[in-house]
N, C-alpha and C. Protein backbone atom coordinates (compact mmCIF):
# COMPACT_ATOMS: atom_id res chain seq x y z
N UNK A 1 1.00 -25.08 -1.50
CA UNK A 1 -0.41 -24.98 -1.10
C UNK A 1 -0.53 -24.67 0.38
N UNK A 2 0.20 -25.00 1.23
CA UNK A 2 0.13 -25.28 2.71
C UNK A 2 0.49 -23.87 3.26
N UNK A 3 1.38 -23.24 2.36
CA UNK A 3 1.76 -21.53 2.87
C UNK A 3 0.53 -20.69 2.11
N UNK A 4 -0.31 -21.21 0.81
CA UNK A 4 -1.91 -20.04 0.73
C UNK A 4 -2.10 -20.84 1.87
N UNK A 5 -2.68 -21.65 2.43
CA UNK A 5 -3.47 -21.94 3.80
C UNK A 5 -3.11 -20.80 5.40
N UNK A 6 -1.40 -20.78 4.87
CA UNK A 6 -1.41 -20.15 5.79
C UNK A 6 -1.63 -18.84 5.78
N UNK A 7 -1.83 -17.70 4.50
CA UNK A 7 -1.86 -16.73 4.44
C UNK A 7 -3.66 -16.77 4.37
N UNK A 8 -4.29 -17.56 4.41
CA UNK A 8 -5.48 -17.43 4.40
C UNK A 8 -6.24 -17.42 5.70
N UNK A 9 -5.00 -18.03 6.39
CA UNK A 9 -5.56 -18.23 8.55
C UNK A 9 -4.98 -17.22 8.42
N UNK A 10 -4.08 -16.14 8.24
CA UNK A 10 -3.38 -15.21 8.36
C UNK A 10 -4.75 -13.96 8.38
N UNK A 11 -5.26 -13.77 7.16
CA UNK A 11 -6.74 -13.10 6.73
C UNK A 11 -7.70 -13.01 7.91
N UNK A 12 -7.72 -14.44 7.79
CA UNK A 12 -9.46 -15.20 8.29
C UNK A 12 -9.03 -14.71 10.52
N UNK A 13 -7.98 -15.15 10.91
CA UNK A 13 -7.83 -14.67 12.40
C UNK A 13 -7.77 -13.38 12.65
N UNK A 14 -7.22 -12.42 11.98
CA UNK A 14 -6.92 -10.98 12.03
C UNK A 14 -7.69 -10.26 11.03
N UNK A 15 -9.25 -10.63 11.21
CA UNK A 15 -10.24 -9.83 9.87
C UNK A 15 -10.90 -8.43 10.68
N UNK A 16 -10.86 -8.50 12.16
CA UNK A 16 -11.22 -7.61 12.58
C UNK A 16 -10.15 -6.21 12.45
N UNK A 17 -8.60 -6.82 13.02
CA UNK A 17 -7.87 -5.63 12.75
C UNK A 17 -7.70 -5.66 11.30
N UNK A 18 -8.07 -6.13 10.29
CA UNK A 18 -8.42 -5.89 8.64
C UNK A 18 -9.40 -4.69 8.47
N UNK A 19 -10.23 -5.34 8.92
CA UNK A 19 -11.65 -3.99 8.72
C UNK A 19 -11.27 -2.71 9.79
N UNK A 20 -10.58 -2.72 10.93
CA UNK A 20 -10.25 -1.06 11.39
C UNK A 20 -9.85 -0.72 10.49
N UNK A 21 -8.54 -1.83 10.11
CA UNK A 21 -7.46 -0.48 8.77
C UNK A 21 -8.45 -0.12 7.61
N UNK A 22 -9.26 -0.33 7.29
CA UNK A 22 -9.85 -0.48 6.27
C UNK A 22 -10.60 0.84 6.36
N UNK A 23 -11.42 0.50 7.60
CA UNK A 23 -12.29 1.76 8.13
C UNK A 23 -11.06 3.45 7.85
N UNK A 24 -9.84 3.53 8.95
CA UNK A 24 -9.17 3.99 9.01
C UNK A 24 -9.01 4.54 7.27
N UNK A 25 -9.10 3.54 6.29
CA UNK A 25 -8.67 4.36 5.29
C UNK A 25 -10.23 4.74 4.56
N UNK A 26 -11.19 4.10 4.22
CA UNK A 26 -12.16 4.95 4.04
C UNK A 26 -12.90 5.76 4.02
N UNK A 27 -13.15 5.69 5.71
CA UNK A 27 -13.80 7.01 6.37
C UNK A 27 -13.04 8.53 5.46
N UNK A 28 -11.83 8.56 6.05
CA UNK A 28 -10.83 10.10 5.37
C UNK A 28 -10.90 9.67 4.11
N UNK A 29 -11.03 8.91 3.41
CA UNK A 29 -10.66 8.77 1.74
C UNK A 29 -12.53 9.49 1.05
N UNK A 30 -13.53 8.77 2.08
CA UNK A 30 -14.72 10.20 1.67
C UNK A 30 -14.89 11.30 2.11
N UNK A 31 -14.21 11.69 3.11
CA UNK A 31 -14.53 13.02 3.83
C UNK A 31 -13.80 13.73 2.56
N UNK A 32 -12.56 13.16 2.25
CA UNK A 32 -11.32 14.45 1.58
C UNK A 32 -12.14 13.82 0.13
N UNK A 33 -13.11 13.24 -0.03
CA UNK A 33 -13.83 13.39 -2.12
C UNK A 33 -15.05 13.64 -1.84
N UNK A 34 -15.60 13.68 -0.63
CA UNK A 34 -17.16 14.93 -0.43
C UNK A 34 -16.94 16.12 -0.24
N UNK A 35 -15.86 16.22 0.72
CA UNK A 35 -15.51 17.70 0.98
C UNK A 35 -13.68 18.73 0.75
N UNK A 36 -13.98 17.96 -0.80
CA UNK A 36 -12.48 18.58 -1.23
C UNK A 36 -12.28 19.85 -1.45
N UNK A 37 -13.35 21.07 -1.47
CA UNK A 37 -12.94 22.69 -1.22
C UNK A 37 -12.48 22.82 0.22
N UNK A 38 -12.98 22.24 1.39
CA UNK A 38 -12.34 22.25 2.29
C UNK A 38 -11.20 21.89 2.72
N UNK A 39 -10.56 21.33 1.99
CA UNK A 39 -8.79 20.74 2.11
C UNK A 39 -7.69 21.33 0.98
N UNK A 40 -8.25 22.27 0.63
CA UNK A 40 -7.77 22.96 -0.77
C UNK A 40 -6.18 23.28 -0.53
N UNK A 41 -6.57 24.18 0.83
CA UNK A 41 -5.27 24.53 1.19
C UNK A 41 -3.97 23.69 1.60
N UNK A 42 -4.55 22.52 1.96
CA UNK A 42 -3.64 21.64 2.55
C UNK A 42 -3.12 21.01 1.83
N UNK A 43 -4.08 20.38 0.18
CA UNK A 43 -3.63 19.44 -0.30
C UNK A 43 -3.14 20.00 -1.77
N UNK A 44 -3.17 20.95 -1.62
CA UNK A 44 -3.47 21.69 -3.53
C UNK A 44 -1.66 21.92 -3.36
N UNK A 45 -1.10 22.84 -2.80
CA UNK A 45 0.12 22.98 -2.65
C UNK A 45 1.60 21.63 -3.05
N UNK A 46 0.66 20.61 -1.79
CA UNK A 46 1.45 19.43 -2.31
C UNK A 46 1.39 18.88 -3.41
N UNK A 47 0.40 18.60 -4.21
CA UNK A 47 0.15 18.08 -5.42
C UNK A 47 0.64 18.60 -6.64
N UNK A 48 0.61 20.28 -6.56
CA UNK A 48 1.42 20.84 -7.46
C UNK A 48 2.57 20.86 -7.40
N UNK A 49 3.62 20.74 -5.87
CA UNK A 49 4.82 20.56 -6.07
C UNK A 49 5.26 19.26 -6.59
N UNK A 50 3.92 17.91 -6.73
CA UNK A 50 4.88 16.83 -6.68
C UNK A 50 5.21 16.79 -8.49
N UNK A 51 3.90 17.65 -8.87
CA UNK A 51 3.45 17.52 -10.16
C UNK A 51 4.79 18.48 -10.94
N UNK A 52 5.13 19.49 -10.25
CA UNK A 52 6.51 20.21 -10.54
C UNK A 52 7.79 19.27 -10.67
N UNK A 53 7.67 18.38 -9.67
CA UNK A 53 8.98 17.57 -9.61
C UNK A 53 9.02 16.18 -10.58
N UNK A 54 7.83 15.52 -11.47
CA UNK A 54 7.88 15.04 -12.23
C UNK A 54 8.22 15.66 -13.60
N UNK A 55 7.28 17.00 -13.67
CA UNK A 55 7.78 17.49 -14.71
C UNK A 55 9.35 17.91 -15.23
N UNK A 56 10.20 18.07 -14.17
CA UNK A 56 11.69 18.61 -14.23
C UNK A 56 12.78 17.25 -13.84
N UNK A 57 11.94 16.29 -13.51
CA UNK A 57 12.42 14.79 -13.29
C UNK A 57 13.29 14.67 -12.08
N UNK A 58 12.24 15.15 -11.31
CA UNK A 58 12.72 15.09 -9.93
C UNK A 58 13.04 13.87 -9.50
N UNK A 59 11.20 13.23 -9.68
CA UNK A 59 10.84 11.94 -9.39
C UNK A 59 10.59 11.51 -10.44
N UNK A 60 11.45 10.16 -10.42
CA UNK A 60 11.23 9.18 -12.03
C UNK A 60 10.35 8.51 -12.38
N UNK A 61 9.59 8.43 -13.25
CA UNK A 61 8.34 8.02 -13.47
C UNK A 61 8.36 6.90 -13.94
N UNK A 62 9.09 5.63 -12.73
CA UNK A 62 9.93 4.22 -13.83
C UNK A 62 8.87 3.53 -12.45
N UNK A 63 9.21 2.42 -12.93
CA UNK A 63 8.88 1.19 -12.04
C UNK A 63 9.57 1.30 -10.42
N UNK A 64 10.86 1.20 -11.13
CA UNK A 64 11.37 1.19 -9.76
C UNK A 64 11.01 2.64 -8.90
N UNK A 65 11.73 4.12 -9.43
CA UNK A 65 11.15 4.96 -8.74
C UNK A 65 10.06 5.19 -8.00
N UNK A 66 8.42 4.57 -8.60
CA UNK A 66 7.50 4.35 -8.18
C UNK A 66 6.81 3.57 -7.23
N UNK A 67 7.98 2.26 -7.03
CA UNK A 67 7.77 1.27 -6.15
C UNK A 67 9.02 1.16 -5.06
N UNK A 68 9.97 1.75 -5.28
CA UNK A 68 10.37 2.57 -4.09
C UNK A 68 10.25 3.21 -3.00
N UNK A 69 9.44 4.30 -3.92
CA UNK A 69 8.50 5.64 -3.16
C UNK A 69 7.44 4.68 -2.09
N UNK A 70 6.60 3.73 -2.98
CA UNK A 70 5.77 3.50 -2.54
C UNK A 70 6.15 2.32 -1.50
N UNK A 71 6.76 1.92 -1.39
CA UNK A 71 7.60 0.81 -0.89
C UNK A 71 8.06 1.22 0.61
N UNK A 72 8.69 2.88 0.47
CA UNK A 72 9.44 3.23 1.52
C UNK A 72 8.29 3.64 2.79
N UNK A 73 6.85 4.13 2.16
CA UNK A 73 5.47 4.50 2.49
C UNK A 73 5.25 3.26 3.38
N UNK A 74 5.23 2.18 2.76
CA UNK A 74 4.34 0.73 3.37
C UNK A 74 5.67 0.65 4.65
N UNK A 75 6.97 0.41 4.48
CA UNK A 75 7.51 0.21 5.37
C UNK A 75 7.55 1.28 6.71
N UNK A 76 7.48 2.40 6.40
CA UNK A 76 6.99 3.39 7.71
C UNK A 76 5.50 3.22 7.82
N UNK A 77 4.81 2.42 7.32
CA UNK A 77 3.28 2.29 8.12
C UNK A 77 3.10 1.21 8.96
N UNK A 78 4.38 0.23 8.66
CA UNK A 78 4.22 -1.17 8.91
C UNK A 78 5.45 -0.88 10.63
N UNK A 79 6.26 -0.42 10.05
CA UNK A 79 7.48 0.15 11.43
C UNK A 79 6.59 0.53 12.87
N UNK A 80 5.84 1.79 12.10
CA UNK A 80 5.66 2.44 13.18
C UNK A 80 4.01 1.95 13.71
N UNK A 81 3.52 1.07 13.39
CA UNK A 81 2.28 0.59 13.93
C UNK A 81 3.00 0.04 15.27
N UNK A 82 4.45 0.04 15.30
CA UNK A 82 4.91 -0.83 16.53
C UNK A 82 5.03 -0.14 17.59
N UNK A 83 4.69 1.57 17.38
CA UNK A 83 4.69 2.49 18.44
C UNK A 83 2.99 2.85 18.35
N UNK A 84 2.38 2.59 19.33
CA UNK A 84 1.21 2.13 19.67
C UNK A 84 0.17 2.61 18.19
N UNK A 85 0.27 1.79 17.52
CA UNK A 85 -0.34 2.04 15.86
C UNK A 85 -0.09 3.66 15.15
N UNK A 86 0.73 4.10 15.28
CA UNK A 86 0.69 5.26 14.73
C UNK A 86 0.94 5.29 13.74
N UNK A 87 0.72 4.08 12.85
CA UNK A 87 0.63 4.27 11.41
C UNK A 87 -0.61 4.47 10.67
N UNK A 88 -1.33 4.68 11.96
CA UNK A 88 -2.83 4.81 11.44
C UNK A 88 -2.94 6.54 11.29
N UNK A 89 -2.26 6.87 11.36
CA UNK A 89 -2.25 8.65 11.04
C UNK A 89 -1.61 8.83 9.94
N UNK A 90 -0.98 7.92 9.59
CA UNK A 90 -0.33 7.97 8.09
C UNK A 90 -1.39 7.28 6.89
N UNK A 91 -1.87 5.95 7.13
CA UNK A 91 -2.86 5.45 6.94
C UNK A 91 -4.23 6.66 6.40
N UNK A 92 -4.42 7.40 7.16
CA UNK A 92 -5.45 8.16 7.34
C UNK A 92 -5.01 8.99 6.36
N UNK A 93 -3.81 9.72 6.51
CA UNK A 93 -3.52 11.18 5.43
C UNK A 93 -3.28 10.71 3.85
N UNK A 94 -3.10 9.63 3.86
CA UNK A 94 -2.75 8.94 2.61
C UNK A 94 -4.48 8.62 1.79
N UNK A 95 -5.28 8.56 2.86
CA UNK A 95 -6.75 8.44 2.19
C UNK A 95 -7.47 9.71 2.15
N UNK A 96 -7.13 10.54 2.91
CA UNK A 96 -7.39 11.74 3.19
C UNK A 96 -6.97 12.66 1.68
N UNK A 97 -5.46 12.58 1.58
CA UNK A 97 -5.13 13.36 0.22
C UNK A 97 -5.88 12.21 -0.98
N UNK A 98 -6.13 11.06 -1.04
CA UNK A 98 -6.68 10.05 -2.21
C UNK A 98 -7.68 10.60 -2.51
N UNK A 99 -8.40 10.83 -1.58
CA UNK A 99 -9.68 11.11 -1.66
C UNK A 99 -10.45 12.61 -2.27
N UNK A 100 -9.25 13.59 -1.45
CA UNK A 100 -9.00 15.05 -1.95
C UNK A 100 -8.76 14.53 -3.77
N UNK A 101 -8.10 14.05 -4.03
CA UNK A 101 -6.94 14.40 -5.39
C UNK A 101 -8.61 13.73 -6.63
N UNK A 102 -9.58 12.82 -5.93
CA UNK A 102 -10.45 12.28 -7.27
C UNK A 102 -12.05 12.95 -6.33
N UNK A 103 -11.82 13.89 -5.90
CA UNK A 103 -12.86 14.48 -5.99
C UNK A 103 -13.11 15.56 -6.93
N UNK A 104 -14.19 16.59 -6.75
CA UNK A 104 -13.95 17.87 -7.77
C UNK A 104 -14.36 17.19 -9.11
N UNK A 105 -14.00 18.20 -10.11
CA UNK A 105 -14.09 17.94 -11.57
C UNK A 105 -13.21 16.90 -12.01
N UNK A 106 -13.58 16.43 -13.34
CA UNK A 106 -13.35 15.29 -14.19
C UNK A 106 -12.81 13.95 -13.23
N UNK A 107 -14.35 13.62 -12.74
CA UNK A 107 -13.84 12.12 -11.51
C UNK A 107 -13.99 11.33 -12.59
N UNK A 108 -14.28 11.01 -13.29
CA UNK A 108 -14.38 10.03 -14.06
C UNK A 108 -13.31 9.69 -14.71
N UNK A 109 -12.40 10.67 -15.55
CA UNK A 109 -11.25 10.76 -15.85
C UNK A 109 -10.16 10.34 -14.87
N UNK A 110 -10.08 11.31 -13.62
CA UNK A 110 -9.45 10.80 -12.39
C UNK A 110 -9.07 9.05 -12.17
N UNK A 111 -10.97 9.10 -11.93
CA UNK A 111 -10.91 7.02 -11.49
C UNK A 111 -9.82 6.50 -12.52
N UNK A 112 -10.09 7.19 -13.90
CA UNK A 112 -9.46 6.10 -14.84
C UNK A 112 -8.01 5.89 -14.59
N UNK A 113 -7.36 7.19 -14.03
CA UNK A 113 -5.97 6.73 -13.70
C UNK A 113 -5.68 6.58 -12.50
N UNK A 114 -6.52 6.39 -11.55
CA UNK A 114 -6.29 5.83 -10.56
C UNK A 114 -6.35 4.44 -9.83
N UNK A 115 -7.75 4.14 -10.28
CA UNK A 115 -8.25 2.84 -10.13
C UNK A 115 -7.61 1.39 -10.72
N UNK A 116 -7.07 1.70 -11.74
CA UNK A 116 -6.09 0.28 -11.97
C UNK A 116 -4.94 -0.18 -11.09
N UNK A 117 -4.05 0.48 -10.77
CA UNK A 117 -3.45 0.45 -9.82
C UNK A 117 -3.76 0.55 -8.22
N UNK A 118 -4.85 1.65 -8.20
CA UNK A 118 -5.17 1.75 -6.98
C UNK A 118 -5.52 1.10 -6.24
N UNK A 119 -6.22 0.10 -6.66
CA UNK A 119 -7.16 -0.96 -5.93
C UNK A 119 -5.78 -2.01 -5.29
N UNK A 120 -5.20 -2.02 -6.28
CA UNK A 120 -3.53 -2.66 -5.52
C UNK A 120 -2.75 -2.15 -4.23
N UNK A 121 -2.72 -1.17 -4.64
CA UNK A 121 -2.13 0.20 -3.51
C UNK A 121 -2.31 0.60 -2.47
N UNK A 122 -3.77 0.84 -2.59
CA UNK A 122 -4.63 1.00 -1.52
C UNK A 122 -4.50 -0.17 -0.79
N UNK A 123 -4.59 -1.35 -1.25
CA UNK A 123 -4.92 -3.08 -0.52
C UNK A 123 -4.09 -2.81 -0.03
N UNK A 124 -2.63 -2.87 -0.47
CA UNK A 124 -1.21 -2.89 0.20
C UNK A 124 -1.56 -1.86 1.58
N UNK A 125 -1.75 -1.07 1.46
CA UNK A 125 -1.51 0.16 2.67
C UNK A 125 -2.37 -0.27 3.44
N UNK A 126 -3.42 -0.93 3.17
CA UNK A 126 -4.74 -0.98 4.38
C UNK A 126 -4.01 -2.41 5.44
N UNK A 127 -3.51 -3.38 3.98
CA UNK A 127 -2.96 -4.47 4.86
C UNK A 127 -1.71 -4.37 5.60
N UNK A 128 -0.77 -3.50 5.04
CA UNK A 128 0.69 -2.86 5.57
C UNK A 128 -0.11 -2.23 7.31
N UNK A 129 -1.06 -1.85 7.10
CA UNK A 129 -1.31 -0.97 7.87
C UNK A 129 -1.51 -2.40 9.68
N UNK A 130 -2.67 -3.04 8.98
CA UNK A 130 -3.21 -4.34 9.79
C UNK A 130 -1.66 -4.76 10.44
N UNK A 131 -0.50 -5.29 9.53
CA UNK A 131 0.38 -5.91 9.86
C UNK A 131 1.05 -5.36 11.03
N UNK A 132 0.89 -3.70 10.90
CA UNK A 132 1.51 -2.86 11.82
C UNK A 132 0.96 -3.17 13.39
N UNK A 133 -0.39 -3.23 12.82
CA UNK A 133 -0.83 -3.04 14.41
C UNK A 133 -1.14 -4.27 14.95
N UNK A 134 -0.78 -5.53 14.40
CA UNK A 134 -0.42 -6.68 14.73
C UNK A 134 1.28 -6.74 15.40
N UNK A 135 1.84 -6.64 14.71
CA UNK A 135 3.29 -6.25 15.41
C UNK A 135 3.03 -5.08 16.61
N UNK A 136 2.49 -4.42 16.88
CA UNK A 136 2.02 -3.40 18.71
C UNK A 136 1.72 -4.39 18.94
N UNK A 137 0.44 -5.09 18.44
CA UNK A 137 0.06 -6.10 19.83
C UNK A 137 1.03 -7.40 20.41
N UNK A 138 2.06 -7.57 19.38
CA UNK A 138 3.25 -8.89 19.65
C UNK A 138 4.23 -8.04 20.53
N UNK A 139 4.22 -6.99 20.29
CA UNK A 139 4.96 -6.14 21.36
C UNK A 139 4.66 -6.43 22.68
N UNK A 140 3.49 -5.45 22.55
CA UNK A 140 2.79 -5.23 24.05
C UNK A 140 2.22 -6.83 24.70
N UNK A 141 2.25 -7.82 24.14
CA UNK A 141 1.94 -9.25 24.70
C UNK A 141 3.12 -9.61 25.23
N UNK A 142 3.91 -9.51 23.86
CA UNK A 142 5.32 -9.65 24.51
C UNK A 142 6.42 -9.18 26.10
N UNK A 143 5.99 -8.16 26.06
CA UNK A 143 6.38 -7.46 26.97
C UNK A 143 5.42 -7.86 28.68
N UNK A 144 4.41 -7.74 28.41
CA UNK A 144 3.12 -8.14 29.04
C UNK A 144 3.54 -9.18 29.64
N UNK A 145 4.20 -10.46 29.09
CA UNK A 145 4.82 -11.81 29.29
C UNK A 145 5.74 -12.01 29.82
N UNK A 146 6.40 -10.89 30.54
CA UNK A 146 7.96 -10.62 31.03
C UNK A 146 8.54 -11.63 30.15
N UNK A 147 9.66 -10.84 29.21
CA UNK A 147 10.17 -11.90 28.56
C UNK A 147 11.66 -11.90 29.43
N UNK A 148 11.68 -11.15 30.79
CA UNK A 148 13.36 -11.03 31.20
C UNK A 148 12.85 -12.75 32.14
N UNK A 149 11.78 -12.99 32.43
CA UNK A 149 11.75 -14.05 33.01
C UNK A 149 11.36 -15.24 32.41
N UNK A 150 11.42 -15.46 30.72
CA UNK A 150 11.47 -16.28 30.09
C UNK A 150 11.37 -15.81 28.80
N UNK A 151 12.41 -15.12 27.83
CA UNK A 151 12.06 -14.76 26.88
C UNK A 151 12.08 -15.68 26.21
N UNK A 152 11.91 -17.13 25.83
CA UNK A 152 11.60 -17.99 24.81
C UNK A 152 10.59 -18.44 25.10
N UNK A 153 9.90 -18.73 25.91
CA UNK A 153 8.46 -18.72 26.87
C UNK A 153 7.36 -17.46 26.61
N UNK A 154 8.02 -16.01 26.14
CA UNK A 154 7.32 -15.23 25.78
C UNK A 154 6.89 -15.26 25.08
N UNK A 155 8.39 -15.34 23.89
CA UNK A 155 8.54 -15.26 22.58
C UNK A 155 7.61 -16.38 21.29
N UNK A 156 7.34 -17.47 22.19
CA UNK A 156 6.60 -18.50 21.82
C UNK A 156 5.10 -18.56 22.09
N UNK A 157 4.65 -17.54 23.53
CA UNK A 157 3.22 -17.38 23.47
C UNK A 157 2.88 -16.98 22.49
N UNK A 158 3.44 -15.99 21.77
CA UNK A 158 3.12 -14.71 21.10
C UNK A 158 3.54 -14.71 19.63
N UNK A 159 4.19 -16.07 19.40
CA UNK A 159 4.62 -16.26 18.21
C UNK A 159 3.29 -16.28 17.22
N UNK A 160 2.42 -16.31 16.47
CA UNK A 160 1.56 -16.52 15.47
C UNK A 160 1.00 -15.02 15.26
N UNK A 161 1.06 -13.95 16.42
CA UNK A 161 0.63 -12.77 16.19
C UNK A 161 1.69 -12.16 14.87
N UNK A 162 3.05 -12.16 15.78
CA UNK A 162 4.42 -12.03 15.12
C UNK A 162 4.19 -12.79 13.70
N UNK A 163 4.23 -13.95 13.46
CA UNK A 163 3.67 -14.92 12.04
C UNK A 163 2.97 -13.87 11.52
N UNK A 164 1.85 -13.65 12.08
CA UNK A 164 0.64 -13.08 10.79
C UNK A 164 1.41 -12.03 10.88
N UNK A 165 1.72 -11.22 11.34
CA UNK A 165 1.82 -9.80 11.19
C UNK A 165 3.18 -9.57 9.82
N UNK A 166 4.17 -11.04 9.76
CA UNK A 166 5.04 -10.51 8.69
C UNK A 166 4.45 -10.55 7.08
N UNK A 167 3.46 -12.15 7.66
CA UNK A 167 2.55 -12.87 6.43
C UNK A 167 1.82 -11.69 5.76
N UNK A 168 1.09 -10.62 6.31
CA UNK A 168 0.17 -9.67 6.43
C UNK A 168 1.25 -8.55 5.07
N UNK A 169 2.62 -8.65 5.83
CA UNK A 169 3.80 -7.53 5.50
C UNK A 169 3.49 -8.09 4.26
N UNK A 170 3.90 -9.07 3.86
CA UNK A 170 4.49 -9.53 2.98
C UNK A 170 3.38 -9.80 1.50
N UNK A 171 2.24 -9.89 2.21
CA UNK A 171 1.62 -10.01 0.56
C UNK A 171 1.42 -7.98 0.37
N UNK A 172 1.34 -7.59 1.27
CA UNK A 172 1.60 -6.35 0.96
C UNK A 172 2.56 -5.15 0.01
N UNK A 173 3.37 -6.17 0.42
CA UNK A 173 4.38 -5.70 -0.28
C UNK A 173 4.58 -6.13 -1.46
N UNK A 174 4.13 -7.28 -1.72
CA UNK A 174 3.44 -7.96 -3.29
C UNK A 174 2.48 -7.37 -4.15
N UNK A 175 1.49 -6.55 -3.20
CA UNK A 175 0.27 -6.24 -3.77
C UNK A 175 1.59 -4.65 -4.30
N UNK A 176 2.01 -3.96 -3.61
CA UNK A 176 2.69 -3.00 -4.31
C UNK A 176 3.85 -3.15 -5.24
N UNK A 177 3.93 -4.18 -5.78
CA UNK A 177 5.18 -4.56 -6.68
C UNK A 177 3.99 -4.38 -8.24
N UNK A 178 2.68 -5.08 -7.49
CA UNK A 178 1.60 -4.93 -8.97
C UNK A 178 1.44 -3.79 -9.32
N UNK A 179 0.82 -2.96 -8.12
CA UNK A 179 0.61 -1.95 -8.23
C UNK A 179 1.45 -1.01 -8.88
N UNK A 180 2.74 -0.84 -8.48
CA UNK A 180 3.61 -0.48 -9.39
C UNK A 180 3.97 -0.31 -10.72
N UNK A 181 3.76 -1.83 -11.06
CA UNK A 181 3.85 -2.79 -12.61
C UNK A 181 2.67 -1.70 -13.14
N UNK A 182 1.35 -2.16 -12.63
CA UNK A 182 0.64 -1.28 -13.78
C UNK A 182 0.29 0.33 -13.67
N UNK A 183 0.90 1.24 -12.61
CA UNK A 183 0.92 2.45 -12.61
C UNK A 183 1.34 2.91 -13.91
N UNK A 184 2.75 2.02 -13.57
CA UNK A 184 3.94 2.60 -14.78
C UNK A 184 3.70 1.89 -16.50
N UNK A 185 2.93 1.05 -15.98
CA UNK A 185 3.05 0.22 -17.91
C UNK A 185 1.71 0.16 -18.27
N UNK A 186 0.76 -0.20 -17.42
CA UNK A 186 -1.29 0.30 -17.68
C UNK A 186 -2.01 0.99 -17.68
N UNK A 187 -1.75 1.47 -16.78
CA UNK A 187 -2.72 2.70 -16.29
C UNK A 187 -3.47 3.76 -17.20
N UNK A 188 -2.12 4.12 -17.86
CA UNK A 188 -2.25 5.15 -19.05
C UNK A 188 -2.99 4.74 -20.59
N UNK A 189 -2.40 3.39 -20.62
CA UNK A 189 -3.07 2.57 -21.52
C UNK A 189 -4.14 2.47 -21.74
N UNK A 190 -4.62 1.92 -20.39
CA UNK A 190 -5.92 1.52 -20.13
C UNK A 190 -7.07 3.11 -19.78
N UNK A 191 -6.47 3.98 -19.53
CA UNK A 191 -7.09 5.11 -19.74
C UNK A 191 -7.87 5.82 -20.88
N UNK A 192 -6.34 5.42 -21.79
CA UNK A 192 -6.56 6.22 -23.35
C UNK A 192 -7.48 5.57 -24.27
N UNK A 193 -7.32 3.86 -23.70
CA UNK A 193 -8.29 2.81 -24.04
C UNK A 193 -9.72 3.42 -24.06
N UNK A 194 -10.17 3.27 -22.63
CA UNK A 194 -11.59 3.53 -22.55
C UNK A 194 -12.35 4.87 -23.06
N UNK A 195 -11.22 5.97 -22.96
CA UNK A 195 -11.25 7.28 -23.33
C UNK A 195 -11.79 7.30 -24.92
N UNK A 196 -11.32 6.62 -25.95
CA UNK A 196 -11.25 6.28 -26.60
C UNK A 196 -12.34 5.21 -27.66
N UNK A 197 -13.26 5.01 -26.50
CA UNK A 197 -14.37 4.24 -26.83
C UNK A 197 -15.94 5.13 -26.00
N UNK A 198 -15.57 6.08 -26.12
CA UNK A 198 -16.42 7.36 -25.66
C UNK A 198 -16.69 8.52 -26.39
């Protein structure tokens, strides 16, 4: 019980850098599903190659393959927030193409295979994202603190930023283990389901 408490001060102290990442992924996730003829070029190319490489089993369409992929994503958003947040440009293109891919024709269809999982996925990346730019600021405090003139004195101001920021990692990386689970075993299910009652 005492570690949800702590992932809940984890939330509740760092809700502001919650809602940038958040912003960060919304804003581009409607620009690229209001204005998806305008990204045609950018995003149409990739989508058909990835769609080529499932079909010839490039990329495996398993659990693990999927939470891998997606896995290796959260950890370069979460890395590089430590070079002054620049995982927020990754952050961004990742809502940017989301947003492209369920705009246009048959959104409804789209949502259906997106949204079960997605809502997982998305969480993960927005919070992967937060964690990132919590780890810059344990940096730059850190550093800020001369740690050559007391690095356990630094290391201890600055300790709870460092805390949340792994706490942050880490249900993240939970939320994409779900996400995963039902890409690969619901999604489709639950598609053909509702499809099916229409």
């Amino acid at each position: 019980m005492n570690f949800f408490n702590e992932i809940k001060k984890a939330f509740i102290k760092n809700k502001n850098v919650l809602l940038l990442a958040f912003l960060i992924f919304i804003i581009p996730f409607l620009i690229g599903f209001l204005f998806k003829p305008y990204f045609y070029n950018i995003f149409e190319p990739i989508y058909n190659h990835l769609s080529q490489q499932l079909k010839e089993g490039v990329i495996e369409f398993s659990f693990a393959g999927i939470f891998l992929n997606n896995l290796a994503v959260l950890c370069r958003t979460f890395i590089l927030g430590a070079i002054f947040g620049i995982s927020a440009i990754l952050l961004l293109y990742h809502a940017l193409s989301s947003g492209y891919f369920l705009g246009g024709e048959q959104i409804f269809r789209k949502l259906l295979l997106v949204i079960p999982h997605g809502i997982f996925e998305f969480s993960s990346l927005i919070i992967g994202t937060a964690a990132g730019f919590l780890l810059f600021k344990f940096l730059y405090n850190f550093i800020k603190a001369n740690p050559l003139k007391g690095f356990y004195d630094a290391f201890d101001k600055n300790f709870e930023i460092i805390y949340h920021s792994l706490i942050l990692f880490g249900v993240a990386v939970v939320l994409m283990v779900i996400a995963g689970f039902i890409e690969v075993y619901l999604t489709i299910l639950i598609a053909l389901f509702v499809l099916s009652l229409l």
